[in-house]
C-alpha atoms as a PDB file:
ATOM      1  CA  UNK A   1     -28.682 108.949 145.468  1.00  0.00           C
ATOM      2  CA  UNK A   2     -31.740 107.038 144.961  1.00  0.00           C
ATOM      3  CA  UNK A   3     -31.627 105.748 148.593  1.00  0.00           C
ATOM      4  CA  UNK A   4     -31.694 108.509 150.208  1.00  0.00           C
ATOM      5  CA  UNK A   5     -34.350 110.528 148.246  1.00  0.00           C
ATOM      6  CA  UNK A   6     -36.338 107.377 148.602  1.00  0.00           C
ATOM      7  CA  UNK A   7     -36.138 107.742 152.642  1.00  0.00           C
ATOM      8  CA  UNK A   8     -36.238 111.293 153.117  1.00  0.00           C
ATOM      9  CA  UNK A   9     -39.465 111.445 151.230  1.00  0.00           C
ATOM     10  CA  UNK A  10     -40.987 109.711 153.640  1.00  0.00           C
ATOM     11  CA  UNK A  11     -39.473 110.721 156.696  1.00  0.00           C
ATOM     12  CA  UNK A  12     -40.096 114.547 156.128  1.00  0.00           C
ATOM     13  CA  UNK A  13     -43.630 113.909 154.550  1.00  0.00           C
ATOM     14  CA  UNK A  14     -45.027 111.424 156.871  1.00  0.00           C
ATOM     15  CA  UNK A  15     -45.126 113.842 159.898  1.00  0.00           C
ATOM     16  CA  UNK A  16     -48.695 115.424 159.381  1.00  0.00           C
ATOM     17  CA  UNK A  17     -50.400 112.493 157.718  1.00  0.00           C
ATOM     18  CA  UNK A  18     -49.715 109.883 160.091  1.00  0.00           C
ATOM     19  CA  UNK A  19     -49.847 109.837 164.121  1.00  0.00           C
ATOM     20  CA  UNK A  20     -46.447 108.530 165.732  1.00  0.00           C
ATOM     21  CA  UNK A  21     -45.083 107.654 169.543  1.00  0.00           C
ATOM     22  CA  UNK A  22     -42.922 110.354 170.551  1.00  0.00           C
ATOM     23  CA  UNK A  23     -40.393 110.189 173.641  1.00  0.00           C
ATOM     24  CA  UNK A  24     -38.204 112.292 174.965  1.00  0.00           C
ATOM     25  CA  UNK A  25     -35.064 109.971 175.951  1.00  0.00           C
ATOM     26  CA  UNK A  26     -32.931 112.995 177.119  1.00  0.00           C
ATOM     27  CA  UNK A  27     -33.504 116.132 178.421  1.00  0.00           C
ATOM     28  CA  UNK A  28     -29.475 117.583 178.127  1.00  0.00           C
ATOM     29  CA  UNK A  29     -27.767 115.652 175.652  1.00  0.00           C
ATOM     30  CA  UNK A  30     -24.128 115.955 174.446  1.00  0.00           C
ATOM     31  CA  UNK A  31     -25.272 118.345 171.644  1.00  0.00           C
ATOM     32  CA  UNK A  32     -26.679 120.870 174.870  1.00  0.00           C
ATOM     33  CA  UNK A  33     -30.413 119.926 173.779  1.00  0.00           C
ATOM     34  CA  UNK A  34     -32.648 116.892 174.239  1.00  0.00           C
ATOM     35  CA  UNK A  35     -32.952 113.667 172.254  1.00  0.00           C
ATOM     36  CA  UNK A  36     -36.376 112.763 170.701  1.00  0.00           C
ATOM     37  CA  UNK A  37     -37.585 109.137 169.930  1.00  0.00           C
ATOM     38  CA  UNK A  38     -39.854 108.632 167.433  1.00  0.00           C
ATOM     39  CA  UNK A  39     -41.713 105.348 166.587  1.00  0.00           C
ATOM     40  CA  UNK A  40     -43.553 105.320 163.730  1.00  0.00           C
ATOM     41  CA  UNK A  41     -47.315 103.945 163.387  1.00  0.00           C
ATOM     42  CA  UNK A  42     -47.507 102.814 159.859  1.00  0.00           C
ATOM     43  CA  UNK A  43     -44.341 102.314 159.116  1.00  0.00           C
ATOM     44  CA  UNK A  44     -44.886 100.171 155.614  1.00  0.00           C
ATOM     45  CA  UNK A  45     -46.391 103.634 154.594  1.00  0.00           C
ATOM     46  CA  UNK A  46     -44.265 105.934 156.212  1.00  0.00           C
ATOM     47  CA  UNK A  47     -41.054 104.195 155.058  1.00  0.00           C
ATOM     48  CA  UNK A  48     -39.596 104.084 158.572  1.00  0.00           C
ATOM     49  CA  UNK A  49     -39.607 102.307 162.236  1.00  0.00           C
ATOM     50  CA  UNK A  50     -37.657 104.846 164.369  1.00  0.00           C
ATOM     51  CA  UNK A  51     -36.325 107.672 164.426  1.00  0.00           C
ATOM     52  CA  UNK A  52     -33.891 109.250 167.561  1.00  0.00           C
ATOM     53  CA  UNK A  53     -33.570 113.361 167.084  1.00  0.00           C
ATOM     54  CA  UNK A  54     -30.804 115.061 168.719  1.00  0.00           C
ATOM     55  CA  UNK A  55     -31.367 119.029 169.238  1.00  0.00           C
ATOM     56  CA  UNK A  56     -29.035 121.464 170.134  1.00  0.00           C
ATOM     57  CA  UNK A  57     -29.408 124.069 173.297  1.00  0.00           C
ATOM     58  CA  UNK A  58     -31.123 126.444 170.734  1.00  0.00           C
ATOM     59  CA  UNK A  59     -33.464 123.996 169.690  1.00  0.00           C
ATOM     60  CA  UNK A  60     -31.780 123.138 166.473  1.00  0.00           C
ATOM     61  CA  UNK A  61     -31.949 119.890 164.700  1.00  0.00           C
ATOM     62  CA  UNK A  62     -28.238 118.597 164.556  1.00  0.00           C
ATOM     63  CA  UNK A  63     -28.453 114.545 164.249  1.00  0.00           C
ATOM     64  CA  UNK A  64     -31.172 112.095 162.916  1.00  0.00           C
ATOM     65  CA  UNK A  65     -30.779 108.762 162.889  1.00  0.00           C
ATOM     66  CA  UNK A  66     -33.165 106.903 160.887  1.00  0.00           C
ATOM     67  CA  UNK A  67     -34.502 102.983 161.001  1.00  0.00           C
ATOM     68  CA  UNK A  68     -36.213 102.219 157.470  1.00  0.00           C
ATOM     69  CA  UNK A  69     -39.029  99.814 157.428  1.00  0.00           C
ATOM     70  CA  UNK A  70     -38.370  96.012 156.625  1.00  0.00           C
ATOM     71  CA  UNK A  71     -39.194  96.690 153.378  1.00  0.00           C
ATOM     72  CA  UNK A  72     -36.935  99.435 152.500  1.00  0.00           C
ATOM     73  CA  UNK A  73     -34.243  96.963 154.455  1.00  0.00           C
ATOM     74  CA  UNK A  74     -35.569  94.086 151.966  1.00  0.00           C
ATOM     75  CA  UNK A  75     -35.903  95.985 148.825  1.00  0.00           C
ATOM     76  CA  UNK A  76     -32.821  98.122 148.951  1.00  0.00           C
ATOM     77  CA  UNK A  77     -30.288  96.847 151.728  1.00  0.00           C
ATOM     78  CA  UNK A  78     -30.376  99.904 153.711  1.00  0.00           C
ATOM     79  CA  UNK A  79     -30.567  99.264 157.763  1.00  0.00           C
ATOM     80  CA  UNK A  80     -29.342 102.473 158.884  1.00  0.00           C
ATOM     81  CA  UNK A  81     -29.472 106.389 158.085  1.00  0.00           C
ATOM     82  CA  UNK A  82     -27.862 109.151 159.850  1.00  0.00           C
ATOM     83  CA  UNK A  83     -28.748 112.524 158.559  1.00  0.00           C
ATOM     84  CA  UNK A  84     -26.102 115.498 159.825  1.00  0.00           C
ATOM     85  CA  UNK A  85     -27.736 119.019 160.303  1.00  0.00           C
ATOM     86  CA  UNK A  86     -26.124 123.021 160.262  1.00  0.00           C
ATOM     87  CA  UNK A  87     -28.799 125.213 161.189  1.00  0.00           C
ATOM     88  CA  UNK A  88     -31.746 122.357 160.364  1.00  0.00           C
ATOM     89  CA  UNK A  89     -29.839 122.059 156.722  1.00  0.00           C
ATOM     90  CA  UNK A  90     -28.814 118.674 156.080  1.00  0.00           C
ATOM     91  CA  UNK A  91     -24.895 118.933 155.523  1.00  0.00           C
ATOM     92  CA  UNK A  92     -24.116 115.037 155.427  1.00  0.00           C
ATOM     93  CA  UNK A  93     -25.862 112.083 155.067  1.00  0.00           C
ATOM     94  CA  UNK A  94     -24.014 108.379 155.932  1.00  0.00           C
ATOM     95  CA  UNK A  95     -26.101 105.489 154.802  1.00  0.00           C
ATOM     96  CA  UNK A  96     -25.509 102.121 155.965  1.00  0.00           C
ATOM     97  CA  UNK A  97     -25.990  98.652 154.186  1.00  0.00           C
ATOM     98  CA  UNK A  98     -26.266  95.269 155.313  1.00  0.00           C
ATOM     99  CA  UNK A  99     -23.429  92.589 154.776  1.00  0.00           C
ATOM    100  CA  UNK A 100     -25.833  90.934 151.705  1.00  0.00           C
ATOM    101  CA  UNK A 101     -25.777  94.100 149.664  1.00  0.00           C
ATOM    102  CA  UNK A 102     -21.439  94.280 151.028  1.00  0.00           C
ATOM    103  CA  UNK A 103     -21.501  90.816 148.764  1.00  0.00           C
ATOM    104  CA  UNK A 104     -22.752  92.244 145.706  1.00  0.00           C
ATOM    105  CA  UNK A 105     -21.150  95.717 145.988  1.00  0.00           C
ATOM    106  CA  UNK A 106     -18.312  95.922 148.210  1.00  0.00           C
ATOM    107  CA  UNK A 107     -19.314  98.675 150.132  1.00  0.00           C
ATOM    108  CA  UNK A 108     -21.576  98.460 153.436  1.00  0.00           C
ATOM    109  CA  UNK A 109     -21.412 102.238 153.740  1.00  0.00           C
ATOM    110  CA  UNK A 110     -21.880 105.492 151.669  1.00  0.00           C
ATOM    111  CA  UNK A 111     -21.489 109.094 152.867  1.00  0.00           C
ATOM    112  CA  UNK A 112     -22.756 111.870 150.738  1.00  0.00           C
ATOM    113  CA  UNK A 113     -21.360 115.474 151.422  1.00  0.00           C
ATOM    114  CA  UNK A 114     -24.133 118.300 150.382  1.00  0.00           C
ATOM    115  CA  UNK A 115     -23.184 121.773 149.559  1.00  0.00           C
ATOM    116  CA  UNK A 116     -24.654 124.837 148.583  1.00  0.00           C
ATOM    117  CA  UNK A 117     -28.618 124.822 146.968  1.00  0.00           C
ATOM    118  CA  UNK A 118     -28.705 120.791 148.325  1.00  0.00           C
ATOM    119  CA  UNK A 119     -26.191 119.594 145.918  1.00  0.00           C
ATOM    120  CA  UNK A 120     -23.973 116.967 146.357  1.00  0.00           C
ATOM    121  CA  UNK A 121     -20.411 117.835 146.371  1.00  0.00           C
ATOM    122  CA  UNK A 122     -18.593 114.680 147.346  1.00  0.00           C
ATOM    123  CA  UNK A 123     -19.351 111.032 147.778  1.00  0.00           C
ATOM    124  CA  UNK A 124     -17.565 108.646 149.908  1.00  0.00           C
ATOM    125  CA  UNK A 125     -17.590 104.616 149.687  1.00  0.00           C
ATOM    126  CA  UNK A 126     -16.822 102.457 152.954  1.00  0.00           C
ATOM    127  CA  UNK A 127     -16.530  98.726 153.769  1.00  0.00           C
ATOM    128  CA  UNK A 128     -16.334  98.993 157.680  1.00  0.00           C
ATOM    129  CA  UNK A 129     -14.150 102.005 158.258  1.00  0.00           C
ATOM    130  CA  UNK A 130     -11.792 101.680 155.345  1.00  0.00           C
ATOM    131  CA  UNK A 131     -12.571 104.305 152.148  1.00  0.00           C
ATOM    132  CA  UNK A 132     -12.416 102.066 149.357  1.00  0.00           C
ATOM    133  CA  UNK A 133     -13.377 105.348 147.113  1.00  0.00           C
ATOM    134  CA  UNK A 134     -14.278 108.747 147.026  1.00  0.00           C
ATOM    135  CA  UNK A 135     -15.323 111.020 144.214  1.00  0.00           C
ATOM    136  CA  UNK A 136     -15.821 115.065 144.060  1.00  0.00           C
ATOM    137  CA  UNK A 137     -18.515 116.111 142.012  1.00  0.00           C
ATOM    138  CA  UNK A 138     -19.366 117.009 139.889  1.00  0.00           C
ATOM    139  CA  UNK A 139     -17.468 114.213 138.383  1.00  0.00           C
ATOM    140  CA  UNK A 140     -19.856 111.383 137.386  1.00  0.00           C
ATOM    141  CA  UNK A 141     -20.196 108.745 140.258  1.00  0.00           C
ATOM    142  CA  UNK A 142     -22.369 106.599 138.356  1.00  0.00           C
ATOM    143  CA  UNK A 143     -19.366 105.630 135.446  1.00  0.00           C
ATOM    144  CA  UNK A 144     -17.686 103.497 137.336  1.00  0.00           C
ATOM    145  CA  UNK A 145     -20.337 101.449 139.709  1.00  0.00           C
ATOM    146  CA  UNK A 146     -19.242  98.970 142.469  1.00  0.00           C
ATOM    147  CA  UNK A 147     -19.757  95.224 141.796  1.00  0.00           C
ATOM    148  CA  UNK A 148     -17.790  92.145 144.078  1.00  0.00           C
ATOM    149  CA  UNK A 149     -15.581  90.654 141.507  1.00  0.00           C
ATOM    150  CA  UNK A 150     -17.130  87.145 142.302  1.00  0.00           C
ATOM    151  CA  UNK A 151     -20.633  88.309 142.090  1.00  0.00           C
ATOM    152  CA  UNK A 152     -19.670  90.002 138.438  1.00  0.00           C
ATOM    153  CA  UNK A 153     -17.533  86.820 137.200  1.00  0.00           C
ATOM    154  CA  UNK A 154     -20.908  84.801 138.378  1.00  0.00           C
ATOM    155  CA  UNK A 155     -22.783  86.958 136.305  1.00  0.00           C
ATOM    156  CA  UNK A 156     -20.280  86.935 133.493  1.00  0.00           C
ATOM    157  CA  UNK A 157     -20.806  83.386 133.447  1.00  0.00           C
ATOM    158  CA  UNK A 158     -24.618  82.877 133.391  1.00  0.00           C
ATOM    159  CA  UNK A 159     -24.373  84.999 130.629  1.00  0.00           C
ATOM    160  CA  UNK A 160     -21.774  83.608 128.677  1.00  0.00           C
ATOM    161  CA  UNK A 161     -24.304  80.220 129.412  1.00  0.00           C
ATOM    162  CA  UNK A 162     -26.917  81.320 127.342  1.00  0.00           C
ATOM    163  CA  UNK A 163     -24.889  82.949 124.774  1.00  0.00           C
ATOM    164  CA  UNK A 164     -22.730  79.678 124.192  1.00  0.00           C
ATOM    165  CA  UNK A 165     -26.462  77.862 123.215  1.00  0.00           C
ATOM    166  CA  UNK A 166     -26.637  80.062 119.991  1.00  0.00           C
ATOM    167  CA  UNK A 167     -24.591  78.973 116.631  1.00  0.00           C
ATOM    168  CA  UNK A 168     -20.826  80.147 116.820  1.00  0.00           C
ATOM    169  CA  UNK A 169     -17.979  79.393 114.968  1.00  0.00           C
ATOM    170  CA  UNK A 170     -15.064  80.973 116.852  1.00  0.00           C
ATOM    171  CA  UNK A 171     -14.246  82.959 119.775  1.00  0.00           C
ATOM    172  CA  UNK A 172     -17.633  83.700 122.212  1.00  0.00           C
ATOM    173  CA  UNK A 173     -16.726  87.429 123.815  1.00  0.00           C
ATOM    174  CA  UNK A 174     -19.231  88.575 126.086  1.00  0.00           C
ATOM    175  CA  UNK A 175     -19.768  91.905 126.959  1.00  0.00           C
ATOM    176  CA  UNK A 176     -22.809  93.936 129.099  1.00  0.00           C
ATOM    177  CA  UNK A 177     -24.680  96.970 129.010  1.00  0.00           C
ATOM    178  CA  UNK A 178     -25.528  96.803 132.491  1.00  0.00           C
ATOM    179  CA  UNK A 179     -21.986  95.353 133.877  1.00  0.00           C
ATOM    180  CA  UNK A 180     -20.321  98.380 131.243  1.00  0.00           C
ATOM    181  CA  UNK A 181     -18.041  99.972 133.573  1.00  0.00           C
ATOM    182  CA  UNK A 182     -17.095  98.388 137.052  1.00  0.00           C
ATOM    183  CA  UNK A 183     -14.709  99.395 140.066  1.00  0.00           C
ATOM    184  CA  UNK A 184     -14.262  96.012 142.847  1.00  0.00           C
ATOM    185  CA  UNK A 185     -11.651  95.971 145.593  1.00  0.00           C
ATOM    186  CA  UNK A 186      -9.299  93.322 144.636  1.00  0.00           C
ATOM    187  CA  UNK A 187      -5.339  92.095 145.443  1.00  0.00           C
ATOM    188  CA  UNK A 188      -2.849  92.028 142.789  1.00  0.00           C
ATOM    189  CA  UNK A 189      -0.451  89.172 142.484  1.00  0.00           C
ATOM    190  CA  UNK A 190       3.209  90.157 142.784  1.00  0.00           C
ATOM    191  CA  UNK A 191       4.108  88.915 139.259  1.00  0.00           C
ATOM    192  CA  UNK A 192       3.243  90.504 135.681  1.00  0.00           C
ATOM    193  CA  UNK A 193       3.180  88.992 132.721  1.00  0.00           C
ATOM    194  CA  UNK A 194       3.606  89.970 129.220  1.00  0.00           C
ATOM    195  CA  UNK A 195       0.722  89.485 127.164  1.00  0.00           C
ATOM    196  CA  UNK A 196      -0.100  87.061 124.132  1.00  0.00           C
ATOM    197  CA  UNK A 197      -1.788  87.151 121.425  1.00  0.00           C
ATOM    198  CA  UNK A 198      -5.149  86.143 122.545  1.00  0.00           C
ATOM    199  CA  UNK A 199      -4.789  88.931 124.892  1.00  0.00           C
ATOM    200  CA  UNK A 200      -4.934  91.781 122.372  1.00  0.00           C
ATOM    201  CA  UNK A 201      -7.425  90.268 120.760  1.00  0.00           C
ATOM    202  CA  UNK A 202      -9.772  90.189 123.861  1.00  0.00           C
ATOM    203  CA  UNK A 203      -7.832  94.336 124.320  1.00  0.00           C
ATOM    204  CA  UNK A 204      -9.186  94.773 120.302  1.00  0.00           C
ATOM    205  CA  UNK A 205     -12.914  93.287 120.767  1.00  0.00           C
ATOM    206  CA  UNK A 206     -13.588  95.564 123.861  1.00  0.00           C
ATOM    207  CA  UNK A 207     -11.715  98.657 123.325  1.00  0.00           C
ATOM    208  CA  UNK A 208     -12.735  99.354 119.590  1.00  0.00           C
ATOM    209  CA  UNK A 209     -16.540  98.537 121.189  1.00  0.00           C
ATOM    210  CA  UNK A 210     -15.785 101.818 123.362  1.00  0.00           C
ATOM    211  CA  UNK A 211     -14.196 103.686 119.866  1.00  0.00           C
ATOM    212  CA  UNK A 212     -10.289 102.977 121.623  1.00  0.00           C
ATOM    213  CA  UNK A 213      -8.949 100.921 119.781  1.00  0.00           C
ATOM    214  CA  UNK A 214      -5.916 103.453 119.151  1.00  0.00           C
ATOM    215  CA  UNK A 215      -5.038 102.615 123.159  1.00  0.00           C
ATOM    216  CA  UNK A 216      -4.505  98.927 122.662  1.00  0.00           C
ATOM    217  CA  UNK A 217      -0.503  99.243 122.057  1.00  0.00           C
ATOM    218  CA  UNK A 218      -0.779 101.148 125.651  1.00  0.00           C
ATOM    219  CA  UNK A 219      -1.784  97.773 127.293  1.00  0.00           C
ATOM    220  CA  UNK A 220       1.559  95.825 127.602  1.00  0.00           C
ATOM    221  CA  UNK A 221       1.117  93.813 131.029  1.00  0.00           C
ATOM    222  CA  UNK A 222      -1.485  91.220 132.790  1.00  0.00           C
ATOM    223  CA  UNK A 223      -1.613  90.758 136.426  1.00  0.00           C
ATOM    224  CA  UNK A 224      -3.844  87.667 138.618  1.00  0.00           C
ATOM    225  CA  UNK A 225      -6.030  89.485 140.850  1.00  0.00           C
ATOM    226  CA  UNK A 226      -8.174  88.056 143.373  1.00  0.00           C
ATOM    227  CA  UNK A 227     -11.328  89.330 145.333  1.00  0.00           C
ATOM    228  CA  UNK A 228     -10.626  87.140 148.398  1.00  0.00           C
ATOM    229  CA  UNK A 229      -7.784  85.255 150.130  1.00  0.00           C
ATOM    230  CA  UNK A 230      -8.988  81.920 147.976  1.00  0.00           C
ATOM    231  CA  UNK A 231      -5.865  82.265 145.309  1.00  0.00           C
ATOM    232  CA  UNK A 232      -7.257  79.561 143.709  1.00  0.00           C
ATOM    233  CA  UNK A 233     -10.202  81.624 141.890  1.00  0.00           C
ATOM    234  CA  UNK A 234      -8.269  84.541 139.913  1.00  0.00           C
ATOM    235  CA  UNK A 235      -9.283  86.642 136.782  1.00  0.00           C
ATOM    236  CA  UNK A 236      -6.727  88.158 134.776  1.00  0.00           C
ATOM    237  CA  UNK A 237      -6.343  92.504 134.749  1.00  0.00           C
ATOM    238  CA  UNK A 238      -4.685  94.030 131.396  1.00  0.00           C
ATOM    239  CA  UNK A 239      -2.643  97.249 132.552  1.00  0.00           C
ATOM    240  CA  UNK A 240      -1.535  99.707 131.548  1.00  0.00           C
ATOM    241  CA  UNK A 241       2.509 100.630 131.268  1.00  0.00           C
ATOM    242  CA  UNK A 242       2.580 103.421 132.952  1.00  0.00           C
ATOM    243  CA  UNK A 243       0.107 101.190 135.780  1.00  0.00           C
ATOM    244  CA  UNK A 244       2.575  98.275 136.386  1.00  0.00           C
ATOM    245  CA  UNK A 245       5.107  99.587 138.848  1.00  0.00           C
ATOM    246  CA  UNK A 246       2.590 100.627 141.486  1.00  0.00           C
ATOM    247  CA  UNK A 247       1.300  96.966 141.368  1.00  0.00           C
ATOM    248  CA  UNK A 248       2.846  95.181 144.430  1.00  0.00           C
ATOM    249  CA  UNK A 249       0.569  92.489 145.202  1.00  0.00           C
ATOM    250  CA  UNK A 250      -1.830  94.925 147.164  1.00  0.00           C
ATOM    251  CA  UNK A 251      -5.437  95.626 148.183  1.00  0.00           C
ATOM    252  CA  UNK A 252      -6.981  98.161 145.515  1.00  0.00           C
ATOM    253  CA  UNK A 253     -10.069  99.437 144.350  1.00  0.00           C
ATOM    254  CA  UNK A 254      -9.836  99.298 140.714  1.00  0.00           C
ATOM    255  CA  UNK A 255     -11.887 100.524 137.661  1.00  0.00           C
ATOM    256  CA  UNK A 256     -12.011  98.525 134.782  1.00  0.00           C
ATOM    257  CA  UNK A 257     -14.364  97.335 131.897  1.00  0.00           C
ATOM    258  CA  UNK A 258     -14.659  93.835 131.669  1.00  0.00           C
ATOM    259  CA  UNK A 259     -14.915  91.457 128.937  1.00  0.00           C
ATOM    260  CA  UNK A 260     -15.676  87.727 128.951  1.00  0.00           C
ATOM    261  CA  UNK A 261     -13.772  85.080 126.243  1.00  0.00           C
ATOM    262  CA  UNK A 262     -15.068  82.122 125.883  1.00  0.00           C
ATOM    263  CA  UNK A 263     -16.744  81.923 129.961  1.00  0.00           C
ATOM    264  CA  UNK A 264     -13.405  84.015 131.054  1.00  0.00           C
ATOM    265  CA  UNK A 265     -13.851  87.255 132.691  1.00  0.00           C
ATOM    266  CA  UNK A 266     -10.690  89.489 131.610  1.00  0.00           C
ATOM    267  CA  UNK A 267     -10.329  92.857 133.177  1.00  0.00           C
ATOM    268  CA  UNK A 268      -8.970  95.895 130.978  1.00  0.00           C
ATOM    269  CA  UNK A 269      -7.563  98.440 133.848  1.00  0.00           C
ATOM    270  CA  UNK A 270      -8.389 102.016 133.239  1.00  0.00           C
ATOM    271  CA  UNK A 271      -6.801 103.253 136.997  1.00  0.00           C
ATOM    272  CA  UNK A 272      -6.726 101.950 140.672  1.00  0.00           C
ATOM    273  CA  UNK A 273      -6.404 103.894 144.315  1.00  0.00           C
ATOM    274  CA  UNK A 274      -4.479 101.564 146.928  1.00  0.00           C
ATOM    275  CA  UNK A 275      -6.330 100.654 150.042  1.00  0.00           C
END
């Protein structure tokens, strides 16, 4: 939500205080109205380049579509806003983010749904045109957030780096306050396997950090699961019983906490929605 507060701000503040080009680009446009260019005149202030209005035959606001400023592009990966209007109330926004931000979170577009006194009531995650996730509020979207599996077993690593120059004795397991609770789109493998020993004891360090270690004898099952067509790099996903016979070597966006042992990022499965 940050991103679009962030614009908005600035693109319903900015009118008054700063001058602007304005064109008119259409006099009848497919909405019965016309279509407004704006180009902004500060726009490293203003927190936008352009902005294209499209009115309705009663003069009401029903599409913006919104150009940030290279530094709102820079700073948060946003090249694109379109704002969707019932009579001049914002109803919709869809905010879309360049391939770079796609790397480190999957998704290269967002949709949020508002609903009565401008809350949101649903949020929608996109990589092209394919939902990768959705969630109704007002459920928490925040638990889970999006991270590439790659970019999170890169960061897994550095930090298992540093840890490993301290004094240990046995087993390193890393775990991270920021990287707490992830969902990545990933494949499964086709094949399961049971798990071993050192697998419950990964299952035991992170799930009695979380106060669940009572769930551990639910875990019975590991699955390879990559986050590209490269087979070769893997990371192993602990599931659930009741989660192995969905798990048939598909796409999925899954939600997980991870865990790294000894520089290996393991993956403890807490649900998954098929792509």
């Amino acid at each position: 939500m940050k991103y679009i507060i962030f614009i908005l701000l600035f693109t319903f503040s900015s009118f008054s205080i700063f001058s602007e080009t304005t064109n008119i680009i259409e006099e009848v446009n497919e909405y019965g109205g016309v279509t407004v260019e704006r180009i902004s005149s500060n726009s490293s202030v203003q927190g936008w380049i352009r902005m294209i209005d499209y009115y309705n035959s009663i003069d009401h606001l029903i599409v913006r579509i919104i150009t940030p400023s290279q530094i709102i592009t820079n700073e948060r990966r946003i090249y694109m806003q379109i704002n969707y209007y019932t009579n001049n109330n914002v109803e919709a926004y869809e905010i879309f983010f360049t391939e770079e931000h796609a790397g480190i979170h999957d998704y290269n577009k967002m949709v949020e749904v508002i609903g009565n006194d401008n809350l949101i009531v649903r949020t929608i995650w996109y990589y092209n045109t394919q939902i990768i996730d959705s969630n109704n509020h007002p459920n928490d979207p925040n638990r889970f957030q999006f991270y590439n599996l790659g970019f999170l077993g890169n960061e897994f690593k550095k930090m298992h780096q540093e840890m490993s120059q301290m004094p240990s004795d046995g087993d390193l397991f890393t775990m991270s306050q920021k990287y707490f609770a992830i969902k990545s789109v990933i494949r499964f493998d086709t094949v399961v396997y049971d798990l071993d020993n050192t697998d419950i004891s990964i299952l035991r360090a992170r799930l009695s950090g979380l106060g669940s270690e009572h769930m551990i004898g639910l875990y019975t099952k590991k699955v390879r699961v990559f986050h590209n067509d490269n087979r070769n790099e893997y990371y192993w996903l602990y599931l659930q019983t009741s989660l192995v016979e969905p798990v048939k070597g598909q796409y999925a966006t899954v939600r997980y906490y991870p865990i790294s042992w000894n520089g290996n990022l393991r993956l403890i499965c807490v649900g998954f929605y098929d792509l």
